[in-house]
N, C-alpha and C. Protein backbone atom coordinates (compact mmCIF):
# COMPACT_ATOMS: atom_id res chain seq x y z
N UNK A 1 32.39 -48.74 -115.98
CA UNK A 1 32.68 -48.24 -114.65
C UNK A 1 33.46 -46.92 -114.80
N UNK A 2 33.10 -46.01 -114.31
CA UNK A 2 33.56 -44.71 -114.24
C UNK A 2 34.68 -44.10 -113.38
N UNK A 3 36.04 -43.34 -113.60
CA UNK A 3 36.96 -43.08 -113.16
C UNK A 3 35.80 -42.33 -111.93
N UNK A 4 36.94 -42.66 -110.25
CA UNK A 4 36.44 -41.56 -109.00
C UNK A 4 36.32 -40.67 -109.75
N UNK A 5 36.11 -40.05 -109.06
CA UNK A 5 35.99 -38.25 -109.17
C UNK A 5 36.72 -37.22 -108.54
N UNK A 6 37.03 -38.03 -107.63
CA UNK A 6 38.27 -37.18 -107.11
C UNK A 6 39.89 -36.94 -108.15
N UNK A 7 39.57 -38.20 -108.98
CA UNK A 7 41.36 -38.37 -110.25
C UNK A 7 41.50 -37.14 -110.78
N UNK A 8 41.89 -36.53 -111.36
CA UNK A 8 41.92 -35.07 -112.21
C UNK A 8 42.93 -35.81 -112.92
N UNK A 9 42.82 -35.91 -114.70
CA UNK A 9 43.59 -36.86 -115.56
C UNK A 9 44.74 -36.12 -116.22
N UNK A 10 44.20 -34.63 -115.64
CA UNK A 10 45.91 -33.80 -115.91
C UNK A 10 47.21 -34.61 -114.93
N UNK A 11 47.11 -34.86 -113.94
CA UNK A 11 48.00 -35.49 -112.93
C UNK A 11 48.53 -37.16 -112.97
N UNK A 12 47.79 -37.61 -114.12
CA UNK A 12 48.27 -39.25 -114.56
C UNK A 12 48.04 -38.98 -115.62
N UNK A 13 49.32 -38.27 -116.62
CA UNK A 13 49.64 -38.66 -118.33
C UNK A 13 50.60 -39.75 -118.31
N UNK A 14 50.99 -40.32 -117.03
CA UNK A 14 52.25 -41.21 -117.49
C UNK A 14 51.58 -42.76 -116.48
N UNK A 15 50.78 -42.62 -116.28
CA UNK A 15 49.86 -43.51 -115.97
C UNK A 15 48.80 -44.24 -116.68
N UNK A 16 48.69 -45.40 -117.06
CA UNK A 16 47.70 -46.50 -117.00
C UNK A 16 46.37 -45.80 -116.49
N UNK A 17 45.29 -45.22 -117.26
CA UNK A 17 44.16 -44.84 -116.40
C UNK A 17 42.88 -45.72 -116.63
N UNK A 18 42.95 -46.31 -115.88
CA UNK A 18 41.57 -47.38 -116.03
C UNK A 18 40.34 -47.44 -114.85
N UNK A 19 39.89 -47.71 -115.19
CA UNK A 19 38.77 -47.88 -113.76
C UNK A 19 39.33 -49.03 -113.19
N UNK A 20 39.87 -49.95 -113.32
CA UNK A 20 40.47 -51.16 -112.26
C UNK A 20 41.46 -51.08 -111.78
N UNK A 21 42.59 -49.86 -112.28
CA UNK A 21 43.62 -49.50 -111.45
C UNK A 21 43.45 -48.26 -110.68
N UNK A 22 42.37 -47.51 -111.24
CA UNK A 22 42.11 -46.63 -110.00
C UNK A 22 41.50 -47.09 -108.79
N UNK A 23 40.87 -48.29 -109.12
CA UNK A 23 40.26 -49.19 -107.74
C UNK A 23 41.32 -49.41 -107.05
N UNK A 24 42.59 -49.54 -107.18
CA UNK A 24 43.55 -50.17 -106.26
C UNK A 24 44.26 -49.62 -105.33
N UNK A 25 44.22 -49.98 -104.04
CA UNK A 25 45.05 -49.03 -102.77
C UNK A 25 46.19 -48.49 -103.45
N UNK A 26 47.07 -49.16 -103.80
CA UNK A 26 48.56 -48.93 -104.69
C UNK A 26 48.20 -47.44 -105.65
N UNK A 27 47.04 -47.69 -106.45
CA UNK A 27 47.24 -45.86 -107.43
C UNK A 27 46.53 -45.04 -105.99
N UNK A 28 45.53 -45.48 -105.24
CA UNK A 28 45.12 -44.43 -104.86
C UNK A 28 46.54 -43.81 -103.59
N UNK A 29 46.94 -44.38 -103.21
CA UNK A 29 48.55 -43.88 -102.54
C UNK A 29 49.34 -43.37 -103.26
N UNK A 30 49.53 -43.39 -104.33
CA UNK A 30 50.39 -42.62 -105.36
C UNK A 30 49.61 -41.56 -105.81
N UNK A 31 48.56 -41.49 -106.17
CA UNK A 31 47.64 -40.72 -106.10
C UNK A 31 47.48 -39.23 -105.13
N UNK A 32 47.22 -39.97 -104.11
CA UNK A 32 47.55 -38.89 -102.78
C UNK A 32 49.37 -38.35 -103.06
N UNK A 33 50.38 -38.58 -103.19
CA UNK A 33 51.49 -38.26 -103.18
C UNK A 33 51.53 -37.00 -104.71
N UNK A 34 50.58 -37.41 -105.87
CA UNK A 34 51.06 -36.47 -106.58
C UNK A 34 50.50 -35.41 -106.19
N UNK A 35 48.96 -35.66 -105.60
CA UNK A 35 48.39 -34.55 -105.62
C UNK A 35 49.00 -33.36 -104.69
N UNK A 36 49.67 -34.32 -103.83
CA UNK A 36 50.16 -33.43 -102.61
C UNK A 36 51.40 -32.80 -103.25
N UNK A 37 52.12 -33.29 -104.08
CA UNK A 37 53.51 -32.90 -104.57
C UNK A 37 53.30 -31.87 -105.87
N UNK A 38 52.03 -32.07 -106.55
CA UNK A 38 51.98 -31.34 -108.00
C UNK A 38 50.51 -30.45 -107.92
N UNK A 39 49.90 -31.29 -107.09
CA UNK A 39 48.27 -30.77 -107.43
C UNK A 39 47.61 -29.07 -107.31
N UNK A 40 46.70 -29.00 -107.69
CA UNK A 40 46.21 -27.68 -107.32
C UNK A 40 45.68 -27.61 -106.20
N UNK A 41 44.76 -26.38 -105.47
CA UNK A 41 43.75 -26.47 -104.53
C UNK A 41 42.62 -26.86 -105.24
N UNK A 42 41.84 -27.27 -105.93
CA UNK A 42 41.19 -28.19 -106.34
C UNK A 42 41.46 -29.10 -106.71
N UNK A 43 42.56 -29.87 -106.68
CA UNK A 43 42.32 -31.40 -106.87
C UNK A 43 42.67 -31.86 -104.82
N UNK A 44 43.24 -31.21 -104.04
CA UNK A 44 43.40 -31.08 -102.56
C UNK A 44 41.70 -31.43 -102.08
N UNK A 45 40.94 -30.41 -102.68
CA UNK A 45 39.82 -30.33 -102.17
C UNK A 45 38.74 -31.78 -102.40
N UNK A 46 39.09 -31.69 -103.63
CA UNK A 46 38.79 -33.29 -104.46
C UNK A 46 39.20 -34.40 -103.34
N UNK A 47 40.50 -34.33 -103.20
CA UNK A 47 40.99 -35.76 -102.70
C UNK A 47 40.47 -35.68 -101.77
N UNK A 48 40.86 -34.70 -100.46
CA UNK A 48 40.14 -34.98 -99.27
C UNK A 48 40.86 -35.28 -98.01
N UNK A 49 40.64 -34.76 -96.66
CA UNK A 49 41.59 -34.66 -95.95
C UNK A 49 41.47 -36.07 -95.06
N UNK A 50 40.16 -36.81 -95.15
CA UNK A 50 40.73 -38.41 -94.93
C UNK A 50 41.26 -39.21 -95.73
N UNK A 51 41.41 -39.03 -97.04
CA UNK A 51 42.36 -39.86 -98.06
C UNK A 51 43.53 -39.75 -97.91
N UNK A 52 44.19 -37.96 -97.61
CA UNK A 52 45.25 -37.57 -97.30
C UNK A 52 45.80 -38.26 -96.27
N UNK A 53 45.18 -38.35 -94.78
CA UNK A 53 45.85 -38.59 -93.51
C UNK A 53 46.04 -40.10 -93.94
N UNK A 54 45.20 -40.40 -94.33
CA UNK A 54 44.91 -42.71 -94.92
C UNK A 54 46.40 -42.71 -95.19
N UNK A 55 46.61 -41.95 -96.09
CA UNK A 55 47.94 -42.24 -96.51
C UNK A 55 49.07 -41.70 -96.42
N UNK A 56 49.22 -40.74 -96.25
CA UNK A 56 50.55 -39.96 -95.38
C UNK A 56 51.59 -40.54 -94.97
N UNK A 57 51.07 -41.74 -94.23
CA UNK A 57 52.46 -42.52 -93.32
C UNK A 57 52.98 -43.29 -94.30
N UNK A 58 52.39 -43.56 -95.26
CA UNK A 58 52.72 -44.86 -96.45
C UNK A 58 53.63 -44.10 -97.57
N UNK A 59 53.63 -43.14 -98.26
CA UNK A 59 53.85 -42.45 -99.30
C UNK A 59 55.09 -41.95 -99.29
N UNK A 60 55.98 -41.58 -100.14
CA UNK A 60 57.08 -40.93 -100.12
C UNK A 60 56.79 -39.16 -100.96
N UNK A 61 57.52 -38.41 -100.45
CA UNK A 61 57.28 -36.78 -100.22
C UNK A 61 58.53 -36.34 -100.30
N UNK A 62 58.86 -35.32 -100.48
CA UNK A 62 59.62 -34.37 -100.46
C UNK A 62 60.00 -33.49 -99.37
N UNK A 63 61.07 -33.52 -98.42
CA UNK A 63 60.88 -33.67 -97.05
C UNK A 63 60.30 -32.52 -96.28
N UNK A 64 60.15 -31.13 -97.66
CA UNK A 64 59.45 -29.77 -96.99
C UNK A 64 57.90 -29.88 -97.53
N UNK A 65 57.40 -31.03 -98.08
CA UNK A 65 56.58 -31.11 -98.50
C UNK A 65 56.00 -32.09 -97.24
N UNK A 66 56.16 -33.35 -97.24
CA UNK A 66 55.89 -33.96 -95.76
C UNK A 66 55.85 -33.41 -94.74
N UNK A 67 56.93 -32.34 -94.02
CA UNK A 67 56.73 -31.44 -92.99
C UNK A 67 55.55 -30.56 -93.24
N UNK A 68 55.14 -29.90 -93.98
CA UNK A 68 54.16 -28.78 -94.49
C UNK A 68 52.66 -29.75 -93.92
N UNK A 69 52.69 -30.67 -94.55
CA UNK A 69 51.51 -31.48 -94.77
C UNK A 69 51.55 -32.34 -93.10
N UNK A 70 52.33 -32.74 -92.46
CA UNK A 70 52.49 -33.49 -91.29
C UNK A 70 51.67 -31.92 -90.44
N UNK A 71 52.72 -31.19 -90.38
CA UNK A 71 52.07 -30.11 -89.73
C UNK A 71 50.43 -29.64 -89.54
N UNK A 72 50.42 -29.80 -91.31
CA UNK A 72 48.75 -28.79 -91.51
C UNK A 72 47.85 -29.77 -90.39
N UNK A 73 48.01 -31.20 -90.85
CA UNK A 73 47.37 -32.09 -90.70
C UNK A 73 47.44 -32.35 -88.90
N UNK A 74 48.41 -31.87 -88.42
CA UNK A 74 48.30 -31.70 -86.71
C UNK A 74 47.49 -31.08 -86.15
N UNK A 75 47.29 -30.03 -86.97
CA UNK A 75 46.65 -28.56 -86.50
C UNK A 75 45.40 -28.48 -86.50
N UNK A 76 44.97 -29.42 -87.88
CA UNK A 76 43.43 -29.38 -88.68
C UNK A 76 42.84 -30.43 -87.39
């Protein structure tokens, strides 16, 4: 079984990368949080702006980082 395609495996070196934990709501919410906190505009584009909003309310952020992203995501 093959990692999504959306993962970019630069962003989980300190992660467990398996295909059965990337199946799980739990990485893919942490997931969304690094990308939003570390990621490039291609791994953004990767994830996707319904994975993003999915999880937004759940995730912990950085509070100019949550505002930035609460915002974009009002507007879009």
């Amino acid at each position: 079984m093959p990692l999504p395609d959306y993962i970019d495996p630069r962003l989980v070196w300190d992660y467990p990368l398996t295909p059965e934990v990337c199946a799980t709501e739990a990485f893919e919410r942490w997931y969304v949080a690094r990308v939003l906190a570390r990621g490039t505009l291609q791994d953004l584009k990767h994830l996707g702006l319904v994975r993003i909003r999915r999880h937004l309310p759940a995730i912990t952020l950085p509070k100019d980082t949550r505002a930035f992203w609460e915002w974009y995501l009002a507007s879009s």
